[in-house]
Protein backbone atom coordinates (compact mmCIF):
# COMPACT_ATOMS: atom_id res chain seq x y z
CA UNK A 1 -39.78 -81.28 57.64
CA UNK A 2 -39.83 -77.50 57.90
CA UNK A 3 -42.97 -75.71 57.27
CA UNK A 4 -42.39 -72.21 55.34
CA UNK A 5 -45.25 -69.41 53.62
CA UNK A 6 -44.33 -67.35 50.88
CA UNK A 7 -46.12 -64.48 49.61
CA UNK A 8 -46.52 -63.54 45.92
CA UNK A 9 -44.78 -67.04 45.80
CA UNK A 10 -46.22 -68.28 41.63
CA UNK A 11 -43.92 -65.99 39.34
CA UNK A 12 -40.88 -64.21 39.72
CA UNK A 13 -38.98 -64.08 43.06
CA UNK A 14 -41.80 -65.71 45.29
CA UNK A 15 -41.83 -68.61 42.73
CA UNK A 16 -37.93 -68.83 42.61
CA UNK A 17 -38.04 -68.81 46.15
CA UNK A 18 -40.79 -72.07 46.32
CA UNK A 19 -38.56 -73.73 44.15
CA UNK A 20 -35.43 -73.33 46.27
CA UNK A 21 -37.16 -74.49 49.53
CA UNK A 22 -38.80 -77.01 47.98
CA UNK A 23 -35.54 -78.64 47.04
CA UNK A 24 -34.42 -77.97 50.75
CA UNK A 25 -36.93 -80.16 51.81
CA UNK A 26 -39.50 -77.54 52.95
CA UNK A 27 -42.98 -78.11 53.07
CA UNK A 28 -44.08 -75.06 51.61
CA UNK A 29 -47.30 -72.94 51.61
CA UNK A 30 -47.48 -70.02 48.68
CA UNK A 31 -50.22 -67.49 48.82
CA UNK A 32 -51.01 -65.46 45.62
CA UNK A 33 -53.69 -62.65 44.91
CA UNK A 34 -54.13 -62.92 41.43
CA UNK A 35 -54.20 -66.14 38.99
CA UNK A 36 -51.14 -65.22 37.09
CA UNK A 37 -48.76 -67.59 36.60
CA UNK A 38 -50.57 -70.15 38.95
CA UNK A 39 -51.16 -72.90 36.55
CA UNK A 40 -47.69 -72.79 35.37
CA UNK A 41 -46.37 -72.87 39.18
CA UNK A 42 -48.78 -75.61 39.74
CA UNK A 43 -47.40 -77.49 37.28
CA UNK A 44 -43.88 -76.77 38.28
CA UNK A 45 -44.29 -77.37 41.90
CA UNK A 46 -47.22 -79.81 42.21
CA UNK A 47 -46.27 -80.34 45.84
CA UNK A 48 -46.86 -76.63 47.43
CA UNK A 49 -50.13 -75.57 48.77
CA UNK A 50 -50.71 -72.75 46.55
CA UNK A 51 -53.49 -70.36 48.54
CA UNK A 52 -55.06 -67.29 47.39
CA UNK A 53 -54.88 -64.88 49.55
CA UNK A 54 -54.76 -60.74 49.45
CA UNK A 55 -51.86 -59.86 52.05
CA UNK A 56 -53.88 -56.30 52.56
CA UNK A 57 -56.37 -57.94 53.95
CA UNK A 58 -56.02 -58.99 57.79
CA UNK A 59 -58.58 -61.50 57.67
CA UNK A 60 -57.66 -63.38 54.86
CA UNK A 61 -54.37 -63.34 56.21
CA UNK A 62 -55.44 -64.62 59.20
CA UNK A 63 -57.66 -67.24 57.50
CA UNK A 64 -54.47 -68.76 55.94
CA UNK A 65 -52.21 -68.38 58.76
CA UNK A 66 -55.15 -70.39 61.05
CA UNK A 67 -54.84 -73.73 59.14
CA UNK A 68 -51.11 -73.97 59.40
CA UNK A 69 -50.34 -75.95 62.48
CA UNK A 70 -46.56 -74.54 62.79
CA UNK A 71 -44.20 -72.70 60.77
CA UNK A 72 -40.33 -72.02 60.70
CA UNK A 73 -39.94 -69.83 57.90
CA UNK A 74 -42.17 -66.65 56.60
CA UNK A 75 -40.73 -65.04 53.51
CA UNK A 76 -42.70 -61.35 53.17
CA UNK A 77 -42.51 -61.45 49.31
CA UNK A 78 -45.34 -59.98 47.50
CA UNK A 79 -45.70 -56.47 46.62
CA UNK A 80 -46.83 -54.24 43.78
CA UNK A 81 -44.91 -51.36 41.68
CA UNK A 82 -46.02 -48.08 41.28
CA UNK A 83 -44.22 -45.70 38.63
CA UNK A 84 -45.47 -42.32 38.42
CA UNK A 85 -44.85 -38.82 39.40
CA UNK A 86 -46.09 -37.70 42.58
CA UNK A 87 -48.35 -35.37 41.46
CA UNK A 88 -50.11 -37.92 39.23
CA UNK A 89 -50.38 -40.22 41.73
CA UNK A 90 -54.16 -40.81 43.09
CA UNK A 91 -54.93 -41.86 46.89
CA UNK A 92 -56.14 -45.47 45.53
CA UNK A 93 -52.42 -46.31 44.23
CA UNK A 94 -50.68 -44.70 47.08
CA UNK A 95 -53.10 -46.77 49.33
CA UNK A 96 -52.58 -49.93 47.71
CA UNK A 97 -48.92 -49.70 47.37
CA UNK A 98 -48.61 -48.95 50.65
CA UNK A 99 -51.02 -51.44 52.07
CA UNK A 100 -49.57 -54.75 49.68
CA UNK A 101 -45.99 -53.61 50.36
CA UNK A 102 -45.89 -52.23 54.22
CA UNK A 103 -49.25 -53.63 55.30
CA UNK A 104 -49.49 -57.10 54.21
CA UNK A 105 -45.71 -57.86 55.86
CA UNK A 106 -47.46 -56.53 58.64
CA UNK A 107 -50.44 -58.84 58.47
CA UNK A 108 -47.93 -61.54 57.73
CA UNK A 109 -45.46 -61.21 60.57
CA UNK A 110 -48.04 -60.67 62.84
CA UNK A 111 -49.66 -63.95 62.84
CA UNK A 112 -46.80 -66.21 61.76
CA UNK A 113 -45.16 -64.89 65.34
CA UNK A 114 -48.22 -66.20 66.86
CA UNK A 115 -47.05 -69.67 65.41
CA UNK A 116 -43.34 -69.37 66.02
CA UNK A 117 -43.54 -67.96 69.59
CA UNK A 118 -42.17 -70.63 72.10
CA UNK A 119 -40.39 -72.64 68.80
CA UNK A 120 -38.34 -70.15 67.13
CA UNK A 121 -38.43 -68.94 63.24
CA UNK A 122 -37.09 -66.97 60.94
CA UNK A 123 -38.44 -64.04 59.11
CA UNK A 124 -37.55 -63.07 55.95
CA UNK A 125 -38.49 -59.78 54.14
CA UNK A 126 -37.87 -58.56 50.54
CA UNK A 127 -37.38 -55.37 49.81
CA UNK A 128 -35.41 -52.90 47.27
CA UNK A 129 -32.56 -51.38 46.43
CA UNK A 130 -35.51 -47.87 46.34
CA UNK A 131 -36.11 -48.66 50.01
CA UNK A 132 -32.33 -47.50 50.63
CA UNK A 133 -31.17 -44.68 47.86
CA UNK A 134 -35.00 -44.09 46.87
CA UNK A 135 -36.00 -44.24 42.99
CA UNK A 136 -37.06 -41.26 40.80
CA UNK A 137 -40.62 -41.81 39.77
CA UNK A 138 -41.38 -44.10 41.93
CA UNK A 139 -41.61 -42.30 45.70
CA UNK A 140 -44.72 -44.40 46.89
CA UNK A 141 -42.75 -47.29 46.08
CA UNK A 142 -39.78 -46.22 47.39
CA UNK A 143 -41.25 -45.06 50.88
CA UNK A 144 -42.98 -48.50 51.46
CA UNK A 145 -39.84 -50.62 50.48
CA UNK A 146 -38.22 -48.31 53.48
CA UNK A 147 -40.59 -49.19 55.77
CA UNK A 148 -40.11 -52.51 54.98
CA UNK A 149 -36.60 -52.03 56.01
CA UNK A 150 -36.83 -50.25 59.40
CA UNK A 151 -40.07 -52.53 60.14
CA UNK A 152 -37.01 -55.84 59.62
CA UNK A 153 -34.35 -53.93 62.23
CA UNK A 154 -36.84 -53.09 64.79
CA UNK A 155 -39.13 -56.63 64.78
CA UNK A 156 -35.57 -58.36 64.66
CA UNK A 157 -34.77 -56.48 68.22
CA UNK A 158 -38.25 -56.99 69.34
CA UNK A 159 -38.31 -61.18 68.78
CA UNK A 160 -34.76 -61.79 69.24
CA UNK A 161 -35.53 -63.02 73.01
CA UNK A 162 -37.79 -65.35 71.48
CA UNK A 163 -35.20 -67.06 69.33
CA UNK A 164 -36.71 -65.62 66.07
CA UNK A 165 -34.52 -63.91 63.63
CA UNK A 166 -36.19 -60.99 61.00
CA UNK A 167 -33.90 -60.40 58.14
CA UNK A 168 -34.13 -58.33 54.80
CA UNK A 169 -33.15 -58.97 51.01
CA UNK A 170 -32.94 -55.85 49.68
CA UNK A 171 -32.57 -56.69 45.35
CA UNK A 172 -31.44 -54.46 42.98
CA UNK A 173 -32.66 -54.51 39.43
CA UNK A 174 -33.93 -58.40 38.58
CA UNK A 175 -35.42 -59.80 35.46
CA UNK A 176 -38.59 -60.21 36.77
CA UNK A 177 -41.92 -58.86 35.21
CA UNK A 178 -41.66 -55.91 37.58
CA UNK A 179 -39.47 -54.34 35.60
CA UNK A 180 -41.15 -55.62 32.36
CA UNK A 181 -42.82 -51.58 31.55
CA UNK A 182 -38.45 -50.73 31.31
CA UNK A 183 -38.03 -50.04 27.12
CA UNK A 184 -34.89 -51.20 25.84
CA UNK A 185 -33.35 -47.67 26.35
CA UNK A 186 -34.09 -47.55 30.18
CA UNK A 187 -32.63 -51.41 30.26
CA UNK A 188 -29.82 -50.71 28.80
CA UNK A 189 -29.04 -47.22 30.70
CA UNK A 190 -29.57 -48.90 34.02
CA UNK A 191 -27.44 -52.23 33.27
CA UNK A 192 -24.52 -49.38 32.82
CA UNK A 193 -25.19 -47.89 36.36
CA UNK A 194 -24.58 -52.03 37.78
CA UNK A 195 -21.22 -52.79 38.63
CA UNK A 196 -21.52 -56.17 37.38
CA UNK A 197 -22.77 -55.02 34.32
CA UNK A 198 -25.76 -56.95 33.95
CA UNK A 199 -29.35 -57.63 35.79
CA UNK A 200 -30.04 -60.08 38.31
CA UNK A 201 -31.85 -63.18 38.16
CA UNK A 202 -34.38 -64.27 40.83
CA UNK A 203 -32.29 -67.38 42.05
CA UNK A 204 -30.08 -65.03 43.00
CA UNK A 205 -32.62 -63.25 44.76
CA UNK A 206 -33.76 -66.87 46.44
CA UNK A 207 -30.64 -68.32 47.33
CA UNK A 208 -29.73 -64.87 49.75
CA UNK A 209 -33.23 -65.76 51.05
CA UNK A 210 -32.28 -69.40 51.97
CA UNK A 211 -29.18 -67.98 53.40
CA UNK A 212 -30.82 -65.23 55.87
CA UNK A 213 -33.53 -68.37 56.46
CA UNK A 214 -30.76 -70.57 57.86
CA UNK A 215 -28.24 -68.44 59.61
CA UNK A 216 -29.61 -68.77 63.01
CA UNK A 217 -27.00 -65.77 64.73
CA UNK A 218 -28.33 -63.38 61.79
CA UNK A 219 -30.69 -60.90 62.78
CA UNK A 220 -31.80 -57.45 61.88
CA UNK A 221 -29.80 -57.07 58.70
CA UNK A 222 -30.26 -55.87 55.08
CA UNK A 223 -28.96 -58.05 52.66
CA UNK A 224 -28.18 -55.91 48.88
CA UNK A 225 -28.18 -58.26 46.14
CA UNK A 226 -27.71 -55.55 43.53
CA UNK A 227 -24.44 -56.54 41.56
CA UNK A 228 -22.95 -53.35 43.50
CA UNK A 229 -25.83 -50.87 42.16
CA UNK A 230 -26.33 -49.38 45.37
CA UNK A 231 -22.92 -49.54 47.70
């Protein structure tokens, strides 16, 4: 059976994502910072190893990672929002948006590759559609979603040798509590900008992550799941 961690993995995308390996026959491992939406995940997905763990910090990360034996699959999902002006935004939320987002993929990668060295794996990262056109409000955000993205092309050239492949989802706008602080005005005005006129669900979001997990002559790519928001 293969062994997979996902990040931010009880609610939203990281929990769609648990639910969709599970089913693939994946023994999975889901690490969470907060206790929202655990007891529900429990209850949905009795057999994951739900952990808490903040990605931030290296040595809980490395805590984690030490009591996994092997692993074929990291998904680098969790990550926090930030919407404010620049100007109103304090060193303490740049910091943390930056460290969750960039920093705990970092973390992450760095000791699942110490696992998957000598095996093979594959490496999946989420990111945003603000990583690639960047977002108005939300430039903290925006900046660590991109290094998200240019941290994906140059790890996948950096492990390819070792038959590991580093991939990207990069979603668009999904029903998800992230976007939960959009009014009804702001829903509606960006489900207009979306080509397929509507917003997209976090299956979506999980099944381009089992796809990226599995393709084994993948590497280094961003994959938009946007409905065409972002072309």
């Amino acid at each position: 059976m293969k062994q997979a961690v996902v990040t931010g993995g009880t609610r939203g995308i990281g929990l769609a994502v648990c639910k969709l390996l599970v089913r693939h026959d994946y023994l999975v491992t889901a690490l969470y910072s907060a206790g929202g939406g655990l007891s529900e995940a429990k209850k949905e997905l009795p057999e994951v190893n739900f952990v808490q763990a903040d990605v931030s910090d290296e040595q809980a990360v490395k805590a984690v990672f030490d009591t996994i034996p092997r692993l074929d699959l990291l998904v680098n999902n969790a990550g926090v929002a930030l919407y404010a002006q620049v100007q109103d935004t304090t060193e303490a939320e740049y910091r943390r948006v930056m460290d969750v987002n960039a920093g705990g993929v970092f973390f992450c990668t760095k000791y699942a590759v110490k696992k998957m060295l000598g095996e093979g794996g594959a490496i999946v990262n989420i990111s945003s559609v603000w990583g690639q056109t960047g977002g108005s409000c939300e430039s903290v955000y925006s900046a660590s979603k991109g290094a998200v993205d240019s941290f994906t092309k140059a790890l996948a050239k950096e492990l390819a040798p070792s038959g590991i492949t580093v991939n990207c989802v990069s979603p668009g706008v999904i029903g998800t509590e992230m976007n939960a602080h959009l009014s009804e005005e702001e829903a509606a005005a960006l489900t207009e900008e979306i080509p397929l006129g509507r917003f997209g669900t976090a299956e979506e979001v999980a099944r381009a992550v089992l796809f990226l997990a599995e393709a084994t002559y993948i590497t280094g790519q961003i994959l938009c799941v946007n409905g065409g928001f972002a072309i």
